[in-house]
Protein backbone atom coordinates (compact mmCIF):
# COMPACT_ATOMS: atom_id res chain seq x y z
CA UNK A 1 71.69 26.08 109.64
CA UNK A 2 74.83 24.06 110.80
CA UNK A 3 74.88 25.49 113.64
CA UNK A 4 71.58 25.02 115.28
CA UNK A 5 73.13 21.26 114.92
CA UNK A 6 74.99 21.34 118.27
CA UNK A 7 71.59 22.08 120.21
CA UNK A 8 70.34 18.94 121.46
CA UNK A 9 66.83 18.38 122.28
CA UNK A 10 65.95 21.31 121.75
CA UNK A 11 62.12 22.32 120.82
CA UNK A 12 62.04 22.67 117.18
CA UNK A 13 59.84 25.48 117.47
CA UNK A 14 63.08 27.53 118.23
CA UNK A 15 64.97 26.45 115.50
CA UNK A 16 62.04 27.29 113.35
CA UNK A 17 62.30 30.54 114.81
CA UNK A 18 65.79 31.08 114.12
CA UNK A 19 64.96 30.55 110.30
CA UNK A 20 62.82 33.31 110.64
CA UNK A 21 64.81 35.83 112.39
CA UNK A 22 67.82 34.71 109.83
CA UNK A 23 65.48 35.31 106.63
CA UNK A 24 64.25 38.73 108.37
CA UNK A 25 67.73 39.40 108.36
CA UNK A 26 68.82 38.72 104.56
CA UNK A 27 65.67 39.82 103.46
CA UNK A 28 64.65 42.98 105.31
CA UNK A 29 67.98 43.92 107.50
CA UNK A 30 70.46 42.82 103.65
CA UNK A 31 72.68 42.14 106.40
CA UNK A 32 76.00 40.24 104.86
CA UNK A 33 76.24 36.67 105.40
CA UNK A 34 79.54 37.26 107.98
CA UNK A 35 76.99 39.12 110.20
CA UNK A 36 74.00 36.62 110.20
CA UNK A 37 76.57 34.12 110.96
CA UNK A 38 77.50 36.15 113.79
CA UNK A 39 73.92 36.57 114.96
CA UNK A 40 72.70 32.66 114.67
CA UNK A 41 75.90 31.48 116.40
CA UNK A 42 75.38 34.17 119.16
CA UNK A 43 71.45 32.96 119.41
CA UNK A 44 72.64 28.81 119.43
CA UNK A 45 74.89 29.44 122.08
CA UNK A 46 72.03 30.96 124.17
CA UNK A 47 69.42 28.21 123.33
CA UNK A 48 72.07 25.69 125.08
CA UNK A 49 71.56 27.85 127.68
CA UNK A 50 68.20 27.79 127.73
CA UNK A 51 69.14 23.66 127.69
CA UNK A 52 71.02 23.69 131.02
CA UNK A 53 68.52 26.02 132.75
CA UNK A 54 65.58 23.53 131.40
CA UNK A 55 63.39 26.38 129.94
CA UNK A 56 61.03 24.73 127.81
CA UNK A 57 60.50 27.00 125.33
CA UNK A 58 61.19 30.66 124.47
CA UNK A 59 57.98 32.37 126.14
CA UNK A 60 59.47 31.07 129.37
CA UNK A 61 62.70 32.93 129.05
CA UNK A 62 62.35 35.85 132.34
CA UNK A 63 64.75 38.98 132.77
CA UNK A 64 66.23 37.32 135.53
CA UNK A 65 67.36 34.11 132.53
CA UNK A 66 68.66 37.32 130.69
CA UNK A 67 70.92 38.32 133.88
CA UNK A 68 71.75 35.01 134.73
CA UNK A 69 72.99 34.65 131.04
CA UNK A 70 74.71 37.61 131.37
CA UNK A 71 76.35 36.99 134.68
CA UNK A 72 77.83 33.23 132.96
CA UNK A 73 79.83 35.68 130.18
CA UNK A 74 81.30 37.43 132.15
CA UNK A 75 82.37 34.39 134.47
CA UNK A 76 83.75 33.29 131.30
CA UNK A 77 85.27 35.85 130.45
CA UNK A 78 84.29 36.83 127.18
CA UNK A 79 85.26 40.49 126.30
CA UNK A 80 83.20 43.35 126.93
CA UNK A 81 82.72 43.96 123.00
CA UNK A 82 81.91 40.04 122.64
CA UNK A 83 79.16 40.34 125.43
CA UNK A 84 77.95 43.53 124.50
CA UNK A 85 77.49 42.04 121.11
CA UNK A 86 75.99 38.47 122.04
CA UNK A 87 73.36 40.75 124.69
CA UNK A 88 72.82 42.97 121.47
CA UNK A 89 72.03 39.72 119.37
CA UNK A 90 69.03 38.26 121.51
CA UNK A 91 67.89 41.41 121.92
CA UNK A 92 67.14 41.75 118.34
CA UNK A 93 65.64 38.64 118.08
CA UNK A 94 63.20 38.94 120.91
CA UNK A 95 62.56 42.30 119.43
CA UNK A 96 61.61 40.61 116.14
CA UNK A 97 59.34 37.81 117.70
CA UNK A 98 57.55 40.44 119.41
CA UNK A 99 56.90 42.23 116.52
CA UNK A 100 55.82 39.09 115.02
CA UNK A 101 53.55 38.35 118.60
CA UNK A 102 55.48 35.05 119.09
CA UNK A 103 56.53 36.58 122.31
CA UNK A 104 54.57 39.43 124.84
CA UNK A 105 57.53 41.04 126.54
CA UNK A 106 61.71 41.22 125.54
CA UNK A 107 63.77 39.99 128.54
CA UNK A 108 67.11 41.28 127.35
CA UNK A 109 65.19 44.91 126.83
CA UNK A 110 66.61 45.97 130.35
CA UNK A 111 69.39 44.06 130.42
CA UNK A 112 72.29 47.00 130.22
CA UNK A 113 75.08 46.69 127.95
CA UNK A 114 79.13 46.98 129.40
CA UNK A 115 80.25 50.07 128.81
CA UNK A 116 82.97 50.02 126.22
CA UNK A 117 86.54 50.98 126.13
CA UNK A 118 86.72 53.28 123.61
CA UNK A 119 89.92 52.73 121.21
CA UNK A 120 90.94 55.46 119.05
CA UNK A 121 90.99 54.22 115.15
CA UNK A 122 94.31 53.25 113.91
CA UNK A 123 95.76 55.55 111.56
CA UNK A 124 98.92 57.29 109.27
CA UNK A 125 100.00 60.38 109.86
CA UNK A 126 100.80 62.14 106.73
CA UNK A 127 104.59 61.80 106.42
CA UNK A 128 104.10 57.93 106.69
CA UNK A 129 101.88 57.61 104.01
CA UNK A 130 103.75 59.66 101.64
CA UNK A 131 106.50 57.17 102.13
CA UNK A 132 104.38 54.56 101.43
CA UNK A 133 102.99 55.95 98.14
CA UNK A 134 106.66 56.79 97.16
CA UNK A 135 107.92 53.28 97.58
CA UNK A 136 105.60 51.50 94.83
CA UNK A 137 107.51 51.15 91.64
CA UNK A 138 105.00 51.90 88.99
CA UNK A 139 107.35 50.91 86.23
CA UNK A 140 105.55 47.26 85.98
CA UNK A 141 101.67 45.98 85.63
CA UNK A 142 101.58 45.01 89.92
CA UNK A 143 103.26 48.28 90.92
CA UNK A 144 100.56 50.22 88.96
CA UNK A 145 97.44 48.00 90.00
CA UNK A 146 99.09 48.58 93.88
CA UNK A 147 99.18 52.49 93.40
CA UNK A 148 95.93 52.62 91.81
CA UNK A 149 94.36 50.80 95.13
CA UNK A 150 96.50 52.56 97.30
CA UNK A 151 94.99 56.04 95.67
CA UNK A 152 91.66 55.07 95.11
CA UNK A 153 91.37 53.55 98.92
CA UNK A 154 92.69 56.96 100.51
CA UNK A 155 90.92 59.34 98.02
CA UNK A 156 87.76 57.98 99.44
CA UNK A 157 88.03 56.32 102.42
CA UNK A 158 86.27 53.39 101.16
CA UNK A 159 85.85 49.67 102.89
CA UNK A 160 88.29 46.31 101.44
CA UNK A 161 85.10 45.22 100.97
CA UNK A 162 83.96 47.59 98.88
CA UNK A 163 86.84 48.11 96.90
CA UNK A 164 87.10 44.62 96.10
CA UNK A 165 83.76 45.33 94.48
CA UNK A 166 84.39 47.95 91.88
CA UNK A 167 83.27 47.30 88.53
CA UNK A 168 84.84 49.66 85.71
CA UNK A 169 81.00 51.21 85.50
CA UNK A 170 80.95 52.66 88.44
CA UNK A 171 84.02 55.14 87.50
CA UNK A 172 82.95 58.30 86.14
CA UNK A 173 86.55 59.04 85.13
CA UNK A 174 85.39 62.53 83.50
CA UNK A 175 83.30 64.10 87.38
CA UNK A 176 86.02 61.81 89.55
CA UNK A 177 83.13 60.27 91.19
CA UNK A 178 82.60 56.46 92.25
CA UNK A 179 80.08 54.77 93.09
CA UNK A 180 79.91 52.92 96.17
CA UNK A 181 78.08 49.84 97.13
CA UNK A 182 78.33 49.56 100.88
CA UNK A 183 77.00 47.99 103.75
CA UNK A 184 73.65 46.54 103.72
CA UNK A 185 73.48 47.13 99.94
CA UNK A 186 73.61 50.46 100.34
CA UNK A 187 74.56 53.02 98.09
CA UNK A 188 76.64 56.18 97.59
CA UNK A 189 78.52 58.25 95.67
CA UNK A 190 82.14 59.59 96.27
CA UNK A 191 84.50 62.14 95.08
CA UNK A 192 88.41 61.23 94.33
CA UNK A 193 90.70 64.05 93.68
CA UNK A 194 93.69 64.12 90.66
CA UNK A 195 95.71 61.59 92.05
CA UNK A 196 93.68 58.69 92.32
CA UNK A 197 92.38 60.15 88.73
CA UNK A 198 95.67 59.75 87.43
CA UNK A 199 96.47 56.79 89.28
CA UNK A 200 93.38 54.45 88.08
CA UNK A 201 93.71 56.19 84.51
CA UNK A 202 97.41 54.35 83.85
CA UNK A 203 96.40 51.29 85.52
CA UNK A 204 93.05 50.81 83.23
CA UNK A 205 94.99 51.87 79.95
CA UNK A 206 98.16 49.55 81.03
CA UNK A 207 98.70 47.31 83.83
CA UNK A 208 95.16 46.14 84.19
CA UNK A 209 95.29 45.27 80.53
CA UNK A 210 98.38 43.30 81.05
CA UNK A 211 96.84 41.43 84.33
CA UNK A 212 94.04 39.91 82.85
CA UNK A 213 95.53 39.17 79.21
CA UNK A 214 93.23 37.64 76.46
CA UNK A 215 91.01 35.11 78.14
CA UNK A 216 89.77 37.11 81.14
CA UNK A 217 86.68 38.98 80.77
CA UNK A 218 84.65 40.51 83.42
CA UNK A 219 83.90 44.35 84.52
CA UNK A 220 85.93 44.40 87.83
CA UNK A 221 88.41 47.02 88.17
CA UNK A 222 90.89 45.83 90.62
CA UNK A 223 92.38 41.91 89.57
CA UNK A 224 95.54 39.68 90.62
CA UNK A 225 98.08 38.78 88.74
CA UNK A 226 95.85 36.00 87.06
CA UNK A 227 93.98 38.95 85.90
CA UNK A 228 90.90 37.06 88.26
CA UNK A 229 88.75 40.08 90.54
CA UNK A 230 91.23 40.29 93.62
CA UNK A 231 89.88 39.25 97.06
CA UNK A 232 89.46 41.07 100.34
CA UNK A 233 92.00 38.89 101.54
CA UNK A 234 94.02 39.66 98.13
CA UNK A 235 94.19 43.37 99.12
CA UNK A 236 95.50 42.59 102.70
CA UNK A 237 98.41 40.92 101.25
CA UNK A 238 99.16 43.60 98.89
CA UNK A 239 98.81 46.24 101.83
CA UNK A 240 101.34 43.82 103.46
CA UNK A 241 103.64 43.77 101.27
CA UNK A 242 103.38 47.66 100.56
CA UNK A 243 104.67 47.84 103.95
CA UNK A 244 107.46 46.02 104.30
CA UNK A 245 109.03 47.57 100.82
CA UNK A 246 108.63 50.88 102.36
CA UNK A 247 110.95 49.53 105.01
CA UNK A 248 108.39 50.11 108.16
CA UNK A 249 108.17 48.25 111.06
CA UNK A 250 104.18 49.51 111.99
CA UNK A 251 101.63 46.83 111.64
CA UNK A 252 99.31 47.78 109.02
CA UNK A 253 95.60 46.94 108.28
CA UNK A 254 93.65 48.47 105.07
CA UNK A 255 90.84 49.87 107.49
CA UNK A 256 93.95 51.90 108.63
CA UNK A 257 93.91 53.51 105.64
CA UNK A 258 89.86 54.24 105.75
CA UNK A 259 90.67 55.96 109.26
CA UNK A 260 93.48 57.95 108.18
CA UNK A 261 91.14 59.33 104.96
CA UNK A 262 88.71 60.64 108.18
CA UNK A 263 91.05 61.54 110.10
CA UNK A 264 93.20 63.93 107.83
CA UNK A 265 89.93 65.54 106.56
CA UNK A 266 89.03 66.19 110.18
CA UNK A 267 92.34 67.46 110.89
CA UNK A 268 92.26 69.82 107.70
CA UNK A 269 88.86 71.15 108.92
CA UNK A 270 85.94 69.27 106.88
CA UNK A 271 82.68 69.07 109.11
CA UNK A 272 81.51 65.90 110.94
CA UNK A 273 78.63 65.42 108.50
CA UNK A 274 80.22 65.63 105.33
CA UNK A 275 82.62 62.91 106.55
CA UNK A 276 80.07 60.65 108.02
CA UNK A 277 77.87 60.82 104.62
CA UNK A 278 81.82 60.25 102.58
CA UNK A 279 82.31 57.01 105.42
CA UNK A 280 78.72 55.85 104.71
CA UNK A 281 78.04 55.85 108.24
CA UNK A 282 74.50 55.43 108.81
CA UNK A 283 74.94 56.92 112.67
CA UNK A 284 76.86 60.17 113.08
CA UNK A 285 77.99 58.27 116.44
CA UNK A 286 80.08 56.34 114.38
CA UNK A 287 82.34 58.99 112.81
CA UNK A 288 82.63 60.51 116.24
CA UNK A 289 85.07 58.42 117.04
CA UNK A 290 87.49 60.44 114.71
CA UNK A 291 87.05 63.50 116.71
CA UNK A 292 89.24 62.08 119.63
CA UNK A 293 91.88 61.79 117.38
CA UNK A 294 91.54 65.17 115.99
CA UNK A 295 91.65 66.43 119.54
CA UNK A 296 94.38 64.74 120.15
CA UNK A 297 96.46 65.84 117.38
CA UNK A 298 94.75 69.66 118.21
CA UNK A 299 96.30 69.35 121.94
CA UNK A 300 99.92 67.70 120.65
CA UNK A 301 99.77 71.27 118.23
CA UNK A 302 98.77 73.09 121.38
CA UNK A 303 101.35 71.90 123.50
């Protein structure tokens, strides 16, 4: 735990803690490491809180800590999604050492959240990505590897993350189905229609072939030009420069193209639940957020 390093002095009881919460988290939660990191440096900044107010140890921590605590984010101006998250955090660990009776009551359980701003998701309208697919050059090994991600990506609205995962088993060329290992190891199958079919087919049989020459062997579908498995990061820079060859000037992020797969299914009339179990959203709330964009583009039709 490098971070629990910064907290001086404090009770080691806490830290021992921590490793608790952390191993509920990989063990029970299968939370990725990004977000555990996330939750022990939200829970070390609060025990150096717990420092500077001299609480001794966690039982001591009251509701009005958890407002006080509260109160010192906002005076330093942390954003309302950073507090909201950081609140969220402790609240989960409290949660979990009262489960475990290390603690009798949560003091963050009344401690309300700031209300959000919600953003609509960034996204492509059609026409744009049509000029995007039309301005890869599949006449070369990169070009073909690009439109096959491109394809595959929109076809099913899948995570970087979890296209960066794909091995070559989890294609069922002959149904057009994939298999999808999402968040929290997680698990789900999705459809991809005749382009993405046709798309991945030439890639496998050619440039993917050519990528990873003799000496590379391993069962992921998507590599770099070393023929290595390509990278979250890998895919950004591809997506990158996809963007500027197609001569636009609008900042693009891959997630853009997971939004616009929602958002063009909601716009061509598919049902909120089929595209929340397609998204692998566990919470329907989370696919709602489409719906504002749908409304939009309903009420720019109307008008």
């Amino acid at each position: 735990l490098g971070a629990t390093k910064e907290v001086n002095g404090m009770d080691t009881v806490v830290m021992d803690l921590l490793q608790e919460f952390i191993e509920y988290l990989q063990l029970e939660k299968n939370y990725s490491q990004l977000t555990i990191d996330s939750y022990e440096h939200d829970l070390v900044s609060f025990f150096m809180f717990m420092n500077e107010q001299s609480i001794p140890n966690i039982n001591e921590v009251t509701h009005q800590d958890a407002r006080l605590y509260l109160t010192k984010l906002y005076e330093e101006r942390y954003a309302k999604k950073s507090i909201s998250r950081k609140i969220s955090s402790i609240r989960s660990f409290f949660k979990f050492l009262m489960r475990e009776s290390k603690v009798e009551a949560n003091p963050f359980a009344q401690v309300s959240l700031p209300k959000l701003e919600k953003k609509l998701p960034d996204f492509f309208y059609e026409e744009e990505l049509e000029v995007l697919f039309q301005s890869i050059d599949c006449s070369n090994p990169v070009g073909q590897r690009n439109k096959a991600l491109l394809e595959i990506m929109y076809a099913t609205g899948i995570r970087v993350s979890e296209c960066a995962s794909i091995q070559l088993g989890d294609l069922d060329q002959h149904l057009s189905v994939l298999l999808v290992r999402g968040k929290g190891k997680k698990e789900r199958y999705v459809p991809y229609g005749k382009f993405a079919h046709e798309a991945i087919q030439v890639y496998i049989d050619n440039g993917r072939k050519k990528l990873m020459g003799e000496n590379n062997v391993h069962p992921f579908l998507f590599v770099n030009q070393r023929g290595n498995p390509i990278t979250t990061r890998g895919i950004r820079y591809i997506f990158d420069e996809m963007i500027k060859k197609a001569g636009s000037s609008k900042h693009i992020h891959p997630h853009m193209i997971r939004h616009s797969f929602a958002t063009h299914l909601l716009n061509h009339g598919a049902d909120l639940r089929s595209v929340q179990e397609l998204l692998g959203h566990s919470s329907i709330s989370a696919t709602q957020n489409y719906t504002h964009v749908t409304k939009e583009h309903l009420r720019k039709t109307y008008l």
